[in-house]
Protein backbone atom coordinates (compact mmCIF):
# COMPACT_ATOMS: atom_id res chain seq x y z
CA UNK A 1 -22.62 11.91 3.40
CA UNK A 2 -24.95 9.45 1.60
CA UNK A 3 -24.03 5.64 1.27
CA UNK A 4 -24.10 6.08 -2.29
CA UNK A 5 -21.75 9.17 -2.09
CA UNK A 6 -19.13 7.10 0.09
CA UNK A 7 -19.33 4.30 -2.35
CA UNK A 8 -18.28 6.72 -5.26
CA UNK A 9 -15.56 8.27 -3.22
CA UNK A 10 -14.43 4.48 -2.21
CA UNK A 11 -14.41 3.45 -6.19
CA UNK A 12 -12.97 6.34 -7.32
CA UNK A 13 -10.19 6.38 -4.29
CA UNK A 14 -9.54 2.69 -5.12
CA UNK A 15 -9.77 3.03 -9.25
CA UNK A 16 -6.80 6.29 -8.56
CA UNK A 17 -4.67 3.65 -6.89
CA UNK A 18 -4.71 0.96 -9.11
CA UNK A 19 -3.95 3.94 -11.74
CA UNK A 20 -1.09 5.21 -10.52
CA UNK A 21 0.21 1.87 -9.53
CA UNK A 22 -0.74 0.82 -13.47
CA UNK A 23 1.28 4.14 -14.58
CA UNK A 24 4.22 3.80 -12.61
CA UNK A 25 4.88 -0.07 -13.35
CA UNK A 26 4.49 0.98 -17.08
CA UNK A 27 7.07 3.61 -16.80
CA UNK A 28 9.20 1.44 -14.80
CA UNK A 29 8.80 -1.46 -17.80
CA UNK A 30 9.27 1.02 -20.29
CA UNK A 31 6.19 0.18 -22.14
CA UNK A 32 5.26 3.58 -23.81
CA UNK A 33 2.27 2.45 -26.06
CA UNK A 34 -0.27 4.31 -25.67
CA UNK A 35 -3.09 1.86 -26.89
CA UNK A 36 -1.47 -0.54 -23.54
CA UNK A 37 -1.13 2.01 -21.29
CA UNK A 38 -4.72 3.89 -22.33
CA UNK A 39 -6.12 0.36 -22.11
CA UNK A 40 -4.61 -0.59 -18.22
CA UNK A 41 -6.17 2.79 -17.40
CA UNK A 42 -9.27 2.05 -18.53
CA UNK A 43 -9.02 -1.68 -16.94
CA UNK A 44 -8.31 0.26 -13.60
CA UNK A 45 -11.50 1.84 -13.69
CA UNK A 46 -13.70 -0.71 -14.94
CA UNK A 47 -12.55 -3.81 -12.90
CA UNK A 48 -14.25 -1.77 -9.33
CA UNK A 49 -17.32 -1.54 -10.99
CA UNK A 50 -17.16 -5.25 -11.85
CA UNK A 51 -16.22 -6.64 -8.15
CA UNK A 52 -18.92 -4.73 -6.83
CA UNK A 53 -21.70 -5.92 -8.87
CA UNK A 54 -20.59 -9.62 -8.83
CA UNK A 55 -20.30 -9.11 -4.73
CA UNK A 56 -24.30 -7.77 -4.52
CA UNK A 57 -26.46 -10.11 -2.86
CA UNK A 58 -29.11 -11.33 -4.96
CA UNK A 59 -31.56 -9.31 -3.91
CA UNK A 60 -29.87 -6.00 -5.21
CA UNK A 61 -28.49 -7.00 -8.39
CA UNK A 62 -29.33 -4.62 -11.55
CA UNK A 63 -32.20 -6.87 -12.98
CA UNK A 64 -34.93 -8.46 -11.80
CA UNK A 65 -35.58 -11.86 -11.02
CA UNK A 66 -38.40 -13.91 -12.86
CA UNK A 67 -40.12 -16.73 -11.37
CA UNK A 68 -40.18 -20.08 -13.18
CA UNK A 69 -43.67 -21.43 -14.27
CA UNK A 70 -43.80 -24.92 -13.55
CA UNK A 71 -46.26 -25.50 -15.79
CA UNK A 72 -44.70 -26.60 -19.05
């Protein structure tokens, strides 16, 4: 397996939890809206994505740095 194919399985593994945990505290609540409970679900698989990119070092972050002139 590829590092990029264990982090997938790792987000996805960890965005399943947090569903079913989501789901099953709903249920217990009884919240049955399904704008809040679509909208934890979706929470559950965006907030991975988020900790992941504000834990890359600088160096691999999705855009590129631009040096400062100093000449201004």
């Amino acid at each position: 397996m590829e590092l990029q194919q264990i982090g997938s399985v790792l987000y996805w593994l960890i965005a399943s939890l947090a569903m079913v945990m989501t789901s099953s505290e709903q249920r217990a609540k009884g919240q049955t809206h399904i704008a809040y409970n679509l909208a934890g679900l979706l929470a559950c698989a965006a907030w991975p994505l988020a900790l992941l990119v504000l834990l890359l070092p600088d160096g691999l972050t999705l855009t590129q740095h631009v040096p400062h002139n100093s000449d201004a």
